[in-house]
N, C-alpha and C. Protein backbone atom coordinates (compact mmCIF):
# COMPACT_ATOMS: atom_id res chain seq x y z
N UNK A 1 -26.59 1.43 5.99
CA UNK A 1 -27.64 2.09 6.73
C UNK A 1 -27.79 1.54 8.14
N UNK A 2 -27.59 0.27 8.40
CA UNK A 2 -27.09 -0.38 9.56
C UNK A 2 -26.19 -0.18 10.29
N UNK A 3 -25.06 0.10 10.02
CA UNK A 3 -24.17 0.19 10.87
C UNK A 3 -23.55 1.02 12.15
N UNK A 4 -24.93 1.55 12.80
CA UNK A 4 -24.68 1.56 13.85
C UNK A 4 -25.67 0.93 14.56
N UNK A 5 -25.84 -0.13 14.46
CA UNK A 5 -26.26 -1.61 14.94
C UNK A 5 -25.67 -2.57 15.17
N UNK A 6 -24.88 -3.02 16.21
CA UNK A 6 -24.14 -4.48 15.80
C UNK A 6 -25.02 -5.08 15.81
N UNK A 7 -25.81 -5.50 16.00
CA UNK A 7 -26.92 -6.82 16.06
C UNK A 7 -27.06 -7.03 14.76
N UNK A 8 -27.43 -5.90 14.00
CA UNK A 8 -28.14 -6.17 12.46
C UNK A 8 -26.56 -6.48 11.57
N UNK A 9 -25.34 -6.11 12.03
CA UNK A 9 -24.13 -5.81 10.99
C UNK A 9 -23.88 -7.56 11.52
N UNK A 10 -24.08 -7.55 12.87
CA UNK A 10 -23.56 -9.45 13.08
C UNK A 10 -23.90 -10.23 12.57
N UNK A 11 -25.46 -10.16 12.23
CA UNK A 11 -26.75 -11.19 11.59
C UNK A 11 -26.21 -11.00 10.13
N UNK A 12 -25.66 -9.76 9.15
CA UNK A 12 -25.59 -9.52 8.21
C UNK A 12 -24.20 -10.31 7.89
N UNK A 13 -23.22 -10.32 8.44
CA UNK A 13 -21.70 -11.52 8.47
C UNK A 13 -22.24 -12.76 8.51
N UNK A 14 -23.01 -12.72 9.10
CA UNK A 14 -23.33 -14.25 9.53
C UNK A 14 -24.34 -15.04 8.84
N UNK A 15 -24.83 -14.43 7.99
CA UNK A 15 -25.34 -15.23 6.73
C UNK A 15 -25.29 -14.68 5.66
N UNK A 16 -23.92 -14.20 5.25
CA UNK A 16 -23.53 -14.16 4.01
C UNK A 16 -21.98 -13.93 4.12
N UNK A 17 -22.24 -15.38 3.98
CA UNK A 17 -20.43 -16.24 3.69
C UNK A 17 -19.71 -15.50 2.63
N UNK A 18 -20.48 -14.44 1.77
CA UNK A 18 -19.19 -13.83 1.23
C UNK A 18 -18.33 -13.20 1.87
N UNK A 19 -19.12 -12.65 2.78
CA UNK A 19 -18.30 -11.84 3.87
C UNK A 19 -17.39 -12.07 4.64
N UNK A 20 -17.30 -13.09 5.34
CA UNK A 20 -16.60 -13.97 6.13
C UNK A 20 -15.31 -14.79 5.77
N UNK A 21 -14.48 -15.17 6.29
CA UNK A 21 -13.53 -15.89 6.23
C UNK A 21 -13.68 -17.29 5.67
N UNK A 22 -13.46 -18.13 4.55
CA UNK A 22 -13.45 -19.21 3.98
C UNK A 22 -11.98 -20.21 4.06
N UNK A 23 -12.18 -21.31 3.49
CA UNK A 23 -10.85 -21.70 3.36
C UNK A 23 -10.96 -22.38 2.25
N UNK A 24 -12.01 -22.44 1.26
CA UNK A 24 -12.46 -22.87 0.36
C UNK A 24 -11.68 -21.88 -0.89
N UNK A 25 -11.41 -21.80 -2.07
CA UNK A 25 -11.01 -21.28 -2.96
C UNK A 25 -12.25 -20.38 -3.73
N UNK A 26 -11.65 -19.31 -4.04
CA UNK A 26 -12.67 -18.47 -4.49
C UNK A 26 -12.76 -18.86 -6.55
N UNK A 27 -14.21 -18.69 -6.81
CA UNK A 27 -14.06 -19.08 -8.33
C UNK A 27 -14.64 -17.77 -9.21
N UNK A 28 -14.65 -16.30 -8.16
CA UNK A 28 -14.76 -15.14 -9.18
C UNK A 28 -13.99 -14.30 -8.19
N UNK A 29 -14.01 -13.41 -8.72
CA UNK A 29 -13.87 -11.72 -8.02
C UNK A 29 -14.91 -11.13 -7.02
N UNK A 30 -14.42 -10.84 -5.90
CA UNK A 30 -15.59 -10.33 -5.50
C UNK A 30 -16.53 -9.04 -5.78
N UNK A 31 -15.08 -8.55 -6.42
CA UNK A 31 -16.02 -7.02 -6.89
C UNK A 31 -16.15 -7.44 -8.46
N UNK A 32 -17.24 -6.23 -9.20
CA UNK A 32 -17.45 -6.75 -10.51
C UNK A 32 -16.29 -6.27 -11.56
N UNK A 33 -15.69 -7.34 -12.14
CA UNK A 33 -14.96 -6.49 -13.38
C UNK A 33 -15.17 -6.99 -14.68
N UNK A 34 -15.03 -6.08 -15.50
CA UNK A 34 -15.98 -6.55 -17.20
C UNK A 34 -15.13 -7.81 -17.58
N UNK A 35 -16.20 -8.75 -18.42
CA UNK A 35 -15.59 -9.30 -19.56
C UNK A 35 -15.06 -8.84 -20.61
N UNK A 36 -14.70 -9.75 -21.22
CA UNK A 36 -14.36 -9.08 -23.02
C UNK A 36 -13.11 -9.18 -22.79
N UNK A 37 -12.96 -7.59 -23.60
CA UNK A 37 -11.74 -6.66 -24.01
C UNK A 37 -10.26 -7.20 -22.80
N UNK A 38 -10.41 -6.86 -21.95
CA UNK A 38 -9.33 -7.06 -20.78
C UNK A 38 -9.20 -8.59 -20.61
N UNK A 39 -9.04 -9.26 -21.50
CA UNK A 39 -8.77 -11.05 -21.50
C UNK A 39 -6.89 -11.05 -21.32
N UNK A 40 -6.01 -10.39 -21.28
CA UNK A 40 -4.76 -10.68 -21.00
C UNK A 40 -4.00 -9.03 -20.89
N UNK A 41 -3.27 -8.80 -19.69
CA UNK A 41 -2.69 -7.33 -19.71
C UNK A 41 -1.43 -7.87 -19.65
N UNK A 42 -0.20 -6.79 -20.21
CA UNK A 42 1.20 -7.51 -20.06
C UNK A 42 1.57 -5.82 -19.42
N UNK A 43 2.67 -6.29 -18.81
CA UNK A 43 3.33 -4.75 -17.88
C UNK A 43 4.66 -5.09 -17.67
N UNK A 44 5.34 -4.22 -18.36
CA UNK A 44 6.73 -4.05 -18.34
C UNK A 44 7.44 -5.73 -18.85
N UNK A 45 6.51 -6.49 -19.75
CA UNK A 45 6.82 -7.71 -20.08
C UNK A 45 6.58 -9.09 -19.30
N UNK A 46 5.71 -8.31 -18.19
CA UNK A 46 5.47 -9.67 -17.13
C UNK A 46 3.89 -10.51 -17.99
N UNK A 47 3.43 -11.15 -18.09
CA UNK A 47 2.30 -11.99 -18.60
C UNK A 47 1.09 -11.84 -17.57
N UNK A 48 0.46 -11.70 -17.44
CA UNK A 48 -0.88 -11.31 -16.64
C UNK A 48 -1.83 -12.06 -17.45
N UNK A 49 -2.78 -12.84 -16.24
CA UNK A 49 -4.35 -13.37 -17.28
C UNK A 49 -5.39 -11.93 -17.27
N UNK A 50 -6.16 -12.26 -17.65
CA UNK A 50 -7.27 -11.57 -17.33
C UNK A 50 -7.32 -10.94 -15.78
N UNK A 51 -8.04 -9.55 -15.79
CA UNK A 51 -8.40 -8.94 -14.31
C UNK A 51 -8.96 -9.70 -13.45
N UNK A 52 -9.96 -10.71 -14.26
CA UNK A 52 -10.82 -11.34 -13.14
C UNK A 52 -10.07 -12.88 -13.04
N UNK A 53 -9.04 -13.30 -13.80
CA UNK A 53 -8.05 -14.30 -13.49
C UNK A 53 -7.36 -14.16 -12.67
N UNK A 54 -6.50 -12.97 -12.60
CA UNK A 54 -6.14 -12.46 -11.33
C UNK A 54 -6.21 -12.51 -10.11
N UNK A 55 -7.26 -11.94 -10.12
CA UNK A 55 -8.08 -11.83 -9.16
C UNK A 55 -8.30 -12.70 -8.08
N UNK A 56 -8.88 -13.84 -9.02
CA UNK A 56 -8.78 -15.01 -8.09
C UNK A 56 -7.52 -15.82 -7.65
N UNK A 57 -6.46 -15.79 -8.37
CA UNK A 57 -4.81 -16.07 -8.66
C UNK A 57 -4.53 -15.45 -7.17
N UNK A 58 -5.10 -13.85 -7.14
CA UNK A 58 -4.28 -13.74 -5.28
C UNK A 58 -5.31 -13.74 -4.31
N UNK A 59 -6.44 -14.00 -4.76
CA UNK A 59 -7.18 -14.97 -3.48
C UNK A 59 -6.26 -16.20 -2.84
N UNK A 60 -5.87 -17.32 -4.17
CA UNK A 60 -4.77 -18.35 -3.87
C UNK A 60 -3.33 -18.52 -2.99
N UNK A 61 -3.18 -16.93 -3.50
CA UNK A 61 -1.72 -16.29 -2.58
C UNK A 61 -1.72 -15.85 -1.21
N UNK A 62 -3.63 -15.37 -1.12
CA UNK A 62 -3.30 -14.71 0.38
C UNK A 62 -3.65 -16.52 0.76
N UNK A 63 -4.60 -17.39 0.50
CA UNK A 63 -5.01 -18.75 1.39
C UNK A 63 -3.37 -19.02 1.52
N UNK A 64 -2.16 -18.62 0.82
CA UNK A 64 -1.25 -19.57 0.57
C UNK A 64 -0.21 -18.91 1.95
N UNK A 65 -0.48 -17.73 2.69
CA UNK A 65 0.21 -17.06 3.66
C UNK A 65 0.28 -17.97 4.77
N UNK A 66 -1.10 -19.00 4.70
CA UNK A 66 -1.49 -19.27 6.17
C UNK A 66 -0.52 -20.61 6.18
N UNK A 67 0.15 -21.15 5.14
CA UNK A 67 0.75 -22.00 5.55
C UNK A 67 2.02 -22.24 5.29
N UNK A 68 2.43 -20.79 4.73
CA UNK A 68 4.02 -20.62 4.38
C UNK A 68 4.67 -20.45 5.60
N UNK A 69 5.87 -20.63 5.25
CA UNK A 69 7.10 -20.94 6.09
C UNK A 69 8.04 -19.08 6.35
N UNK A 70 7.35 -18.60 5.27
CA UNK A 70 8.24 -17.65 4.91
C UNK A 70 7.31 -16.79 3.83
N UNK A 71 6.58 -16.11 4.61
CA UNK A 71 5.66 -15.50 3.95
C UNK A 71 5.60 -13.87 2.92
N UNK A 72 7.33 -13.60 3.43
CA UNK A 72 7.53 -12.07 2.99
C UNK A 72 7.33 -12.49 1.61
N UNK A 73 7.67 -13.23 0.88
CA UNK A 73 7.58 -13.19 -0.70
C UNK A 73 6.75 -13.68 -1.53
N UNK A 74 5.43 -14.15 -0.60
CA UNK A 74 4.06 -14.17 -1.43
C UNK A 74 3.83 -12.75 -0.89
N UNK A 75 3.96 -11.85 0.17
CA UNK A 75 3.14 -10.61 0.32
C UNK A 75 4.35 -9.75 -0.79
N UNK A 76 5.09 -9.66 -1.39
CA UNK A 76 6.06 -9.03 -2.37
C UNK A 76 4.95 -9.21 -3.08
N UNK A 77 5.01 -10.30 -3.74
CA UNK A 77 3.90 -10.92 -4.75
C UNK A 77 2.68 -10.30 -5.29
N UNK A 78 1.98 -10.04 -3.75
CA UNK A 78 0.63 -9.36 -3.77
C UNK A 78 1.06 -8.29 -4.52
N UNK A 79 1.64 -7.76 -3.39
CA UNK A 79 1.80 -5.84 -3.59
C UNK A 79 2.42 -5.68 -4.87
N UNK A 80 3.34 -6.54 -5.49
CA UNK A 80 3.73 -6.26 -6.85
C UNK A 80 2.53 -6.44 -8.13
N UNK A 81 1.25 -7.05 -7.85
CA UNK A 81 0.68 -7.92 -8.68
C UNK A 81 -0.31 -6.12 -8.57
N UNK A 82 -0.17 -5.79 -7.19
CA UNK A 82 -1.28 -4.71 -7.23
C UNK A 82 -0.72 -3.35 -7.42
N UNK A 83 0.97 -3.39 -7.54
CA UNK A 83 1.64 -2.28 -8.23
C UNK A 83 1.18 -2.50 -10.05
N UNK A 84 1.43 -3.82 -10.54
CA UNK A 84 1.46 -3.36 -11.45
C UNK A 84 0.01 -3.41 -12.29
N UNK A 85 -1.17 -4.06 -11.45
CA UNK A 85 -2.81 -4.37 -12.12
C UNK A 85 -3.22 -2.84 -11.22
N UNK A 86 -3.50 -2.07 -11.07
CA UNK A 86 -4.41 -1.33 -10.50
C UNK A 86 -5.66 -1.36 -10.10
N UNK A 87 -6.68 -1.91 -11.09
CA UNK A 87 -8.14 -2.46 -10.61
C UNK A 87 -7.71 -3.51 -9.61
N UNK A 88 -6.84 -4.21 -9.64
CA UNK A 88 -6.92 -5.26 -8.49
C UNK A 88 -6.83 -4.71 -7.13
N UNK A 89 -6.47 -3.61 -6.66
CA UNK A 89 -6.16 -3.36 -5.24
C UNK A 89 -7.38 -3.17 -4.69
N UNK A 90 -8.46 -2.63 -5.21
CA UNK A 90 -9.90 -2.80 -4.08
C UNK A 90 -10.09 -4.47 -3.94
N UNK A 91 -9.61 -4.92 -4.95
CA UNK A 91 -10.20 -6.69 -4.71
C UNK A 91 -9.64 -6.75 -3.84
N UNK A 92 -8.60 -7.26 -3.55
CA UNK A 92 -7.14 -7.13 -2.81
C UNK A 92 -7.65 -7.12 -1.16
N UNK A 93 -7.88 -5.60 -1.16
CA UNK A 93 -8.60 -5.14 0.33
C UNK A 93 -9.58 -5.57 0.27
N UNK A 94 -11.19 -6.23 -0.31
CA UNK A 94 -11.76 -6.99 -0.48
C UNK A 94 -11.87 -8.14 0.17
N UNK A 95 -10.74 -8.89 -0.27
CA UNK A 95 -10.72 -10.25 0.12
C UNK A 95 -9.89 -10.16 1.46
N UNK A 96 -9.15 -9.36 1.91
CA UNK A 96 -8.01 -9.08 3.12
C UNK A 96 -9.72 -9.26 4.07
N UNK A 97 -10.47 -8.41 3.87
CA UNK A 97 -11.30 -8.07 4.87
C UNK A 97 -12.31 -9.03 5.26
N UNK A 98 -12.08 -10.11 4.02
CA UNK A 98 -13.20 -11.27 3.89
C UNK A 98 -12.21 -12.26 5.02
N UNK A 99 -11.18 -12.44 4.78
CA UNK A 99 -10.08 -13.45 5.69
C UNK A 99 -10.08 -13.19 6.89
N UNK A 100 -10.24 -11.56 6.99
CA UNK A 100 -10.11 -11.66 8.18
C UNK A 100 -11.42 -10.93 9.26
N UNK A 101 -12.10 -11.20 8.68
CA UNK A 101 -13.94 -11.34 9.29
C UNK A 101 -14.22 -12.62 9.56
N UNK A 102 -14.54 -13.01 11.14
CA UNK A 102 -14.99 -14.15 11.77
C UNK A 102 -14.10 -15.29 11.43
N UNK A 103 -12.91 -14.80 11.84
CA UNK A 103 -12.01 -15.96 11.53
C UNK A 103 -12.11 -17.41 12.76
N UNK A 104 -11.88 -18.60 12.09
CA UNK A 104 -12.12 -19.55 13.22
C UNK A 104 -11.12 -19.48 14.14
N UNK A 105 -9.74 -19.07 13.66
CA UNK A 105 -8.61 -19.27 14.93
C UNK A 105 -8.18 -17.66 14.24
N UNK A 106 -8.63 -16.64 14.89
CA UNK A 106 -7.99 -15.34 15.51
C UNK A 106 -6.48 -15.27 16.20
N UNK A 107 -6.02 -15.83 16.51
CA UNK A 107 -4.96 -16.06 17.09
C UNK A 107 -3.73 -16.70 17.14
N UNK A 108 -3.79 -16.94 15.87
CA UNK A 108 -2.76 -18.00 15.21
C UNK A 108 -1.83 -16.75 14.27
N UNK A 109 -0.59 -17.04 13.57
CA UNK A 109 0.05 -16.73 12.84
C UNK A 109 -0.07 -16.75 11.67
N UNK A 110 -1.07 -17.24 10.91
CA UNK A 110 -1.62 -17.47 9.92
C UNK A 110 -2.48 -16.16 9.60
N UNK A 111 -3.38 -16.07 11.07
CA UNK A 111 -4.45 -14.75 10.49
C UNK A 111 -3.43 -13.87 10.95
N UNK A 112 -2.98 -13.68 11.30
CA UNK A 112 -1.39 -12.24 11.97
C UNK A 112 -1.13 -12.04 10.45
N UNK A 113 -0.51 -12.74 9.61
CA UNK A 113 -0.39 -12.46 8.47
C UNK A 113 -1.22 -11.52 7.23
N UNK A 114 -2.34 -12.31 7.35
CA UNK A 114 -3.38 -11.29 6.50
C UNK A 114 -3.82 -10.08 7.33
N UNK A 115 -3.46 -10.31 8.40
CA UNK A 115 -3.60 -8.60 8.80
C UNK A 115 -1.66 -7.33 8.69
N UNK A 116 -1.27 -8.21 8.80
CA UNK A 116 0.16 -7.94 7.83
C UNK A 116 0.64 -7.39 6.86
N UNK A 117 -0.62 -8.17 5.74
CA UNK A 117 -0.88 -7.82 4.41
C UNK A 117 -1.48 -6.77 4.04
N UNK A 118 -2.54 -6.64 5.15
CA UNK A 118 -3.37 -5.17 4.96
C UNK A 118 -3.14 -4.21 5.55
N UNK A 119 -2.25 -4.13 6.28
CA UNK A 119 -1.02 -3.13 6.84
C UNK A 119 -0.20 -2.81 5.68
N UNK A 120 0.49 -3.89 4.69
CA UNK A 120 1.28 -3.22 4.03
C UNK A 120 0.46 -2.67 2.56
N UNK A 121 -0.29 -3.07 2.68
CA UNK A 121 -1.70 -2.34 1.69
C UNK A 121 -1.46 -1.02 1.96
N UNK A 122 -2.11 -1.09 3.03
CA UNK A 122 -2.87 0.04 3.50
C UNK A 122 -1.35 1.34 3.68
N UNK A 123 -0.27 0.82 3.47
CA UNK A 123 1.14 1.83 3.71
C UNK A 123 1.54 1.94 2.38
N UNK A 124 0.92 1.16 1.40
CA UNK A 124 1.17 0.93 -0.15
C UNK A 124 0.38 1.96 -0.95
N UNK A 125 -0.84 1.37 -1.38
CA UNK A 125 -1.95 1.82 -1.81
C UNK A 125 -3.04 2.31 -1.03
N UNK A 126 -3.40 3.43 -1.97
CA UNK A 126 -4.64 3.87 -1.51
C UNK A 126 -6.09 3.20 -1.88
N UNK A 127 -7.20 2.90 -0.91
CA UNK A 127 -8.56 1.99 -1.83
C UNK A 127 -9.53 3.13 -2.22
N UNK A 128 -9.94 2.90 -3.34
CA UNK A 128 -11.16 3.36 -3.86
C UNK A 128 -12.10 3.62 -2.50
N UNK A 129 -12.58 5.33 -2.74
CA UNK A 129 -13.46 6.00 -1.79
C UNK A 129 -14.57 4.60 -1.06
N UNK A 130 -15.14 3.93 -2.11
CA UNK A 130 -16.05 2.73 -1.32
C UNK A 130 -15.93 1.87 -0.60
N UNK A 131 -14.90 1.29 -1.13
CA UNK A 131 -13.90 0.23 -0.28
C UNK A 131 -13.25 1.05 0.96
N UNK A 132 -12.63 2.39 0.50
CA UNK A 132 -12.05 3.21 2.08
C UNK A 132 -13.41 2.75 3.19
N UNK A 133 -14.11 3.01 2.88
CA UNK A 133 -15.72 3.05 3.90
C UNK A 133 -15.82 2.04 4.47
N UNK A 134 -15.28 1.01 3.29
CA UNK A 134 -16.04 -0.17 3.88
C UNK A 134 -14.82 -1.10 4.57
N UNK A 135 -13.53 -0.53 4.08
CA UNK A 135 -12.23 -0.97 5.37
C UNK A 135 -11.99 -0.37 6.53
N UNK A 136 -12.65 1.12 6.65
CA UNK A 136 -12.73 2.02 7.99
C UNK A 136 -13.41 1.58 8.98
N UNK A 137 -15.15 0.54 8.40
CA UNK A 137 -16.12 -0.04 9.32
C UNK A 137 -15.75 -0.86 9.37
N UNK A 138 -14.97 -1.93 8.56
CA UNK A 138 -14.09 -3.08 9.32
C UNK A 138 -13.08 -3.07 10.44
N UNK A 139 -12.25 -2.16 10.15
CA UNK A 139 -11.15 -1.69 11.23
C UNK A 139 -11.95 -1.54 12.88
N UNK A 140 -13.19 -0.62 12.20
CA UNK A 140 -13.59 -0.41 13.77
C UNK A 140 -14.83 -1.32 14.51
N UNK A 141 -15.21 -2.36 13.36
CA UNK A 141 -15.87 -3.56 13.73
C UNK A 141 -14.66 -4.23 14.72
């Protein structure tokens, strides 16, 4: 309902660190996904934890871009993890958008990367209508 305010959308980044860029490790999902039932998926014989194990598993992969040497094959990684989980790709763009909101060094090769990643997202997969919204007002933030 804000957002054509920067003042109120800046104040709104800026005190709530979910939003924002961390370097801290994430210990859920940011979007909600059920307990229970979905405790282990297997696909085409690969081993998968849980959705919301996951989840946080490529939070680990994108922190892990910023200091690889050779980053094409953690972003394989992603995009394969979100070829073959489907609920994971709004997380995915999720957390892309969290890394790269108010980053401390903009200008490094590190954040070039996670915007890399959400390039090849975004040429990959399509996001859920909500998430589209809410990566369209990022793009043009």
């Amino acid at each position: 309902e804000n957002k054509f305010n920067p003042e109120v959308v800046e104040h709104i980044y800026q005190h709530n660190t979910i939003l924002k860029y961390t370097q801290g490790p994430l210990h859920a999902p940011l979007l909600p996904f059920p307990y229970g039932n979905l405790e282990h998926t297997y696909h085409n014989g690969k081993g998968y934890g849980s959705v919301r194990e996951e989840a946080v598993k490529l939070f680990n992969c994108l922190q892990q871009l910023e200091l690889a040497r050779e980053p094409v094959p953690i972003i394989q990684g992603v995009l394969q993890t979100c070829l073959d989980l489907r609920p994971l790709r709004d997380e995915v763009y999720c957390q892309l958008v969290k890394q790269t909101s108010h980053t401390p060094s903009p200008n490094t090769a590190a954040h070039l990367r996670y915007w890399q990643l959400l390039t090849c997202m975004s040429c990959t997969f399509l996001p859920g209508s909500t998430v589209l919204k809410y990566l369209r007002f990022h793009l043009k933030r």
